[in-house]
Protein backbone atom coordinates (compact mmCIF):
# COMPACT_ATOMS: atom_id res chain seq x y z
CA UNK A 1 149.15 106.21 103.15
CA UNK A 2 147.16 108.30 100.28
CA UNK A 3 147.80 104.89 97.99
CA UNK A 4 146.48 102.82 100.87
CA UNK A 5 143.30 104.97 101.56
CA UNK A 6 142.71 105.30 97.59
CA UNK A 7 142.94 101.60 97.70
CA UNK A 8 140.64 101.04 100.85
CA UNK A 9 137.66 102.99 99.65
CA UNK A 10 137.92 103.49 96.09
CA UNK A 11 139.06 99.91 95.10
CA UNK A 12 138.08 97.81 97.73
CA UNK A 13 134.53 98.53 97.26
CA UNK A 14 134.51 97.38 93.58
CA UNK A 15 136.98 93.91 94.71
CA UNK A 16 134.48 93.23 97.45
CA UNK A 17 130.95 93.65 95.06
CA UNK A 18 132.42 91.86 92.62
CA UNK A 19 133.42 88.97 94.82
CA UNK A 20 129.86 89.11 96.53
CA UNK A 21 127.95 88.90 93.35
CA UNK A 22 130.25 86.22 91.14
CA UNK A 23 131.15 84.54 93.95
CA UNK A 24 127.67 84.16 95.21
CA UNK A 25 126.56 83.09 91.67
CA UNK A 26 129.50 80.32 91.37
CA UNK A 27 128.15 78.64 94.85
CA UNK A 28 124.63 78.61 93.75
CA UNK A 29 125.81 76.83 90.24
CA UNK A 30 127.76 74.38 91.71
CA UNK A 31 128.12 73.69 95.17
CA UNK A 32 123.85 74.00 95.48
CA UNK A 33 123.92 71.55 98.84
CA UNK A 34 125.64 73.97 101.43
CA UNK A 35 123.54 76.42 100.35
CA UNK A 36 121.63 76.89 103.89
CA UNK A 37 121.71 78.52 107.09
CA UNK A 38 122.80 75.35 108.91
CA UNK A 39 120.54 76.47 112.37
CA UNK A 40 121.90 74.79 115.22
CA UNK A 41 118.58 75.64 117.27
CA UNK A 42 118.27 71.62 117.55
CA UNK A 43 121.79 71.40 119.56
CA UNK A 44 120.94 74.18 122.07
CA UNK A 45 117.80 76.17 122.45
CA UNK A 46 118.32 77.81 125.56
CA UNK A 47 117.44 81.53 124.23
CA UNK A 48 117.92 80.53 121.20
CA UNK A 49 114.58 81.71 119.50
CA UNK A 50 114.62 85.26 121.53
CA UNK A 51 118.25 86.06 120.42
CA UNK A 52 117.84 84.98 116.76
CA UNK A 53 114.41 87.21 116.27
CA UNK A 54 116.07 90.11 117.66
CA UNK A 55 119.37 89.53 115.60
CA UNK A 56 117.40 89.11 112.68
CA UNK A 57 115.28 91.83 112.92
CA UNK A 58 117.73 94.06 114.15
CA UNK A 59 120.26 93.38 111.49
CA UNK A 60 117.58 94.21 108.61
CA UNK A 61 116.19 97.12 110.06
CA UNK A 62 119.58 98.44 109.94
CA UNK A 63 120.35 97.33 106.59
CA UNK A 64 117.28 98.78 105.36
CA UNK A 65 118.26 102.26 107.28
CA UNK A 66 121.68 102.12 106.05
CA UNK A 67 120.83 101.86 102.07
CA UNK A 68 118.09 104.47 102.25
CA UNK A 69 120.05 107.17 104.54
CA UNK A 70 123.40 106.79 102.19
CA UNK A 71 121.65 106.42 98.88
CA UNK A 72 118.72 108.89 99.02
CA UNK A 73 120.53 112.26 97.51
CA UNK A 74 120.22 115.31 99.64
CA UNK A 75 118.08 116.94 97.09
CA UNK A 76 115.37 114.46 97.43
CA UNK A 77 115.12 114.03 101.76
CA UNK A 78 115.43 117.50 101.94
CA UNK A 79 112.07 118.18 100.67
CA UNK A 80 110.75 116.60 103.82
CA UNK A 81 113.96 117.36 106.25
CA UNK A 82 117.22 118.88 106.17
CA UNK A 83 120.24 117.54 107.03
CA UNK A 84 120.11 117.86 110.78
CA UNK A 85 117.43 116.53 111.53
CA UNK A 86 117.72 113.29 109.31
CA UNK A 87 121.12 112.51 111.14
CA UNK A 88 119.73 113.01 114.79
CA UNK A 89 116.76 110.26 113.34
CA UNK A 90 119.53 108.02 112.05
CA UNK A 91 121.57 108.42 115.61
CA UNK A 92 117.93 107.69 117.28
CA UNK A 93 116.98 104.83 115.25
CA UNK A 94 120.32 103.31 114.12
CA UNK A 95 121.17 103.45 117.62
CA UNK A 96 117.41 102.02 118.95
CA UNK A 97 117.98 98.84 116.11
CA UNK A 98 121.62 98.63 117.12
CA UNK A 99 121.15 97.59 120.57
CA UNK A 100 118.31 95.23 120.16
CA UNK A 101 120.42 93.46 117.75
CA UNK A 102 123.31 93.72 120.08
CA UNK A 103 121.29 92.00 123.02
CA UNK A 104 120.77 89.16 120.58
CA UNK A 105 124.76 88.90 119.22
CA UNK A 106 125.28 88.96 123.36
CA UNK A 107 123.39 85.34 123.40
CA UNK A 108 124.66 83.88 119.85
CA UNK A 109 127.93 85.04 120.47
CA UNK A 110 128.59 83.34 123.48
CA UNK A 111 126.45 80.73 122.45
CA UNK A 112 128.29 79.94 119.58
CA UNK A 113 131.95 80.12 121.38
CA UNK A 114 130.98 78.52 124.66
CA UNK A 115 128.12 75.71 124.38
CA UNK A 116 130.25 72.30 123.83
CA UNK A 117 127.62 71.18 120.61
CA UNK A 118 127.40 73.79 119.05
CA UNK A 119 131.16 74.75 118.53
CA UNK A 120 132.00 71.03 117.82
CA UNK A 121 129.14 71.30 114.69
CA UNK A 122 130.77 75.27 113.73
CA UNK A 123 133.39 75.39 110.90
CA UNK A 124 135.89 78.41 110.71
CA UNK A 125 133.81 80.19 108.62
CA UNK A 126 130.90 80.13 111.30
CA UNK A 127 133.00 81.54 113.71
CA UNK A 128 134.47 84.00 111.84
CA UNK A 129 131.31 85.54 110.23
CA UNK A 130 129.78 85.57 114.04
CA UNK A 131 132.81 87.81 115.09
CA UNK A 132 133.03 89.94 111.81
CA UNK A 133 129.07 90.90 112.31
CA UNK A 134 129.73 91.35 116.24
CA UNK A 135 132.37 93.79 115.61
CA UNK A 136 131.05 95.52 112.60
CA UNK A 137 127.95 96.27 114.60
CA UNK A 138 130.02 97.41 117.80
CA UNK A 139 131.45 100.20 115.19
CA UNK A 140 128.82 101.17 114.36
CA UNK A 141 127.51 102.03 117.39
CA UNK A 142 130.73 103.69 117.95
CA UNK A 143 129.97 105.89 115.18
CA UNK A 144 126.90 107.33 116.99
CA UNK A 145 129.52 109.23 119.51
CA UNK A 146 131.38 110.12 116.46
CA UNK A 147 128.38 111.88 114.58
CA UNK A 148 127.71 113.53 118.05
CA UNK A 149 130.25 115.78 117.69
CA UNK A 150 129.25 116.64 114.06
CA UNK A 151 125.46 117.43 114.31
CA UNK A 152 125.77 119.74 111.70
CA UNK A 153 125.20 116.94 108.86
CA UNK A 154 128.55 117.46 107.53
CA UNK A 155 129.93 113.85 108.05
CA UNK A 156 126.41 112.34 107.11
CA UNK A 157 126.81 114.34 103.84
CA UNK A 158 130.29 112.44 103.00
CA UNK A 159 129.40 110.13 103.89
CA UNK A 160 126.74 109.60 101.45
CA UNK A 161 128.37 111.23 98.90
CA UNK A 162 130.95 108.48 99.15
CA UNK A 163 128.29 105.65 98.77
CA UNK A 164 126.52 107.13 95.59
CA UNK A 165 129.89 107.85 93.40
CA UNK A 166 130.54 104.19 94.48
CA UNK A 167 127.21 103.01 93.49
CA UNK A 168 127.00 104.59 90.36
CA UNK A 169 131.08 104.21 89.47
CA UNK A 170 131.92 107.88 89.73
CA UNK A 171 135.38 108.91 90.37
CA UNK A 172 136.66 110.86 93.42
CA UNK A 173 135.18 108.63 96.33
CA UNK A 174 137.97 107.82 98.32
CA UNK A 175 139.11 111.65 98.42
CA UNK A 176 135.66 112.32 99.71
CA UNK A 177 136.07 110.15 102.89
CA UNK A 178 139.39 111.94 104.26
CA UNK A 179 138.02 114.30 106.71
CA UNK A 180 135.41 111.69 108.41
CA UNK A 181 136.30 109.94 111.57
CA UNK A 182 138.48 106.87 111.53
CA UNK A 183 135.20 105.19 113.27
CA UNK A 184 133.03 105.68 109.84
CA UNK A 185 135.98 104.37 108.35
CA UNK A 186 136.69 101.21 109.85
CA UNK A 187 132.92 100.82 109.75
CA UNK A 188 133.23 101.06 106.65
CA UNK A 189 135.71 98.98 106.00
CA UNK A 190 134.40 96.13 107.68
CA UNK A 191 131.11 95.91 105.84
CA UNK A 192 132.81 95.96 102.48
CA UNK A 193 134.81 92.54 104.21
CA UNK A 194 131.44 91.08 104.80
CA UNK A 195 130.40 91.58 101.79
CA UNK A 196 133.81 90.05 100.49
CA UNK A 197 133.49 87.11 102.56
CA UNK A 198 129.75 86.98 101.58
CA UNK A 199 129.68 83.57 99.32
CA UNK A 200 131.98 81.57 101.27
CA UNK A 201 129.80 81.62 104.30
CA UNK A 202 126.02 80.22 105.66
CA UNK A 203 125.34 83.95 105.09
CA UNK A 204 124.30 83.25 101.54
CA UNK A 205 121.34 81.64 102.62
CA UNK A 206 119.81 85.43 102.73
CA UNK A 207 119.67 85.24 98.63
CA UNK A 208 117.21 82.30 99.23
CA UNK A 209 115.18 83.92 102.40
CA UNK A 210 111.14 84.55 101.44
CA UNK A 211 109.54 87.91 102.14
CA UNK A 212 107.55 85.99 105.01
CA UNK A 213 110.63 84.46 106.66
CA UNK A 214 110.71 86.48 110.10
CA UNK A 215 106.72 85.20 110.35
CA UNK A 216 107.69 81.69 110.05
CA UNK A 217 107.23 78.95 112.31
CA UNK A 218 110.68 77.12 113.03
CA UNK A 219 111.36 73.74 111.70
CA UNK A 220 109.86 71.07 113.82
CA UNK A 221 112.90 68.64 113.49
CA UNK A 222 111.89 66.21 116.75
CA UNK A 223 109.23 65.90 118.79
CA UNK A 224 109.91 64.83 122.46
CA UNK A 225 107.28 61.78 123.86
């Protein structure tokens, strides 16, 4: 179990960047035509627009959260707030983004699974990155009960200790994330999948996404008579 853990979060992490970034770089260089979200708004757009802007938005918002929270070192946030208080924010907020983004997976979800068109145009990998994001953000939400019970910071400060020896390749990371709760873990453990499976999905299409893309106006592909 120790070798397995060791593996999980002190290996897996370095197998799953490395994947993300080669294999991402591979795709680009030579298979340049499925590079593309592939938006099926034109085979059902019943909702369509509401759920995808909330998805969207949701999902970066708690991106964005995620990197700052676990890669700002306590000696730098705690010149503006201690530890306490930053993880009853990140409940707040992380919880706030979570469930506007999870009222938008609702619609794509069973969207995606359910409307005859658009599951005859999805490929395995469609599916499959759908599900892996529905349940990866279902954890996390979990992990807001989890961190309920901790409100001291103590979790929040593994937590982020783990990230930053992984980010900047310093030993000891896995041993770091053996007291936190098995949620955080599989949380965890999840993301570092996506990030695996990264290049071999329509997810790469975020590489090529412009700093104005939630502004945009969606593609006018027909226009009814």
């Amino acid at each position: 179990m120790n070798y397995f853990h060791d593996f999980m979060f002190g290996i897996y992490p370095y197998l799953a960047g490395a994947v993300f970034f080669v294999g991402s770089w591979i795709r680009f260089d030579r298979d340049q035509y499925s590079w593309k979200a592939g938006s099926s708004q034109m085979l059902s757009n019943r909702a369509f627009a509401k759920a995808n802007n909330r998805f969207h938005i949701g999902i970066l918002l708690l991106f964005v959260g995620h990197v700052v929270g676990l890669l700002t070192p306590p000696s730098i946030y705690h010149t503006v707030i201690d530890t306490q208080t930053k993880q009853v924010v990140a409940m707040s907020f992380g919880g706030a983004f979570g469930i506007y983004c999870l009222l938008g997976m609702n619609i794509l979800v069973k969207r995606r699974l359910t409307d005859p068109r658009v599951r005859a145009t999805s490929n395995f990998s469609d599916i499959f990155i759908l599900l892996l994001i529905y349940v990866q953000l279902i954890l996390g939400l979990l992990t807001i009960f989890a961190s309920a019970s901790h409100l001291d910071g103590s979790q929040m400060l593994l937590l982020g200790d783990w990230a930053q020896r992984i980010v900047t390749f310093r030993s000891g990371a896995a041993e770091v994330l053996s007291p936190v709760s098995i949620f955080y873990k599989a949380h965890i453990f999840v993301g570092l999948t996506m990030f695996l499976c990264f290049p071999f999905t329509r997810l790469v299409h975020i590489w090529s996404a412009p700093i104005w893309y939630l502004g945009r106006s969606y593609q006018l592909v027909r226009q009814r008579g």
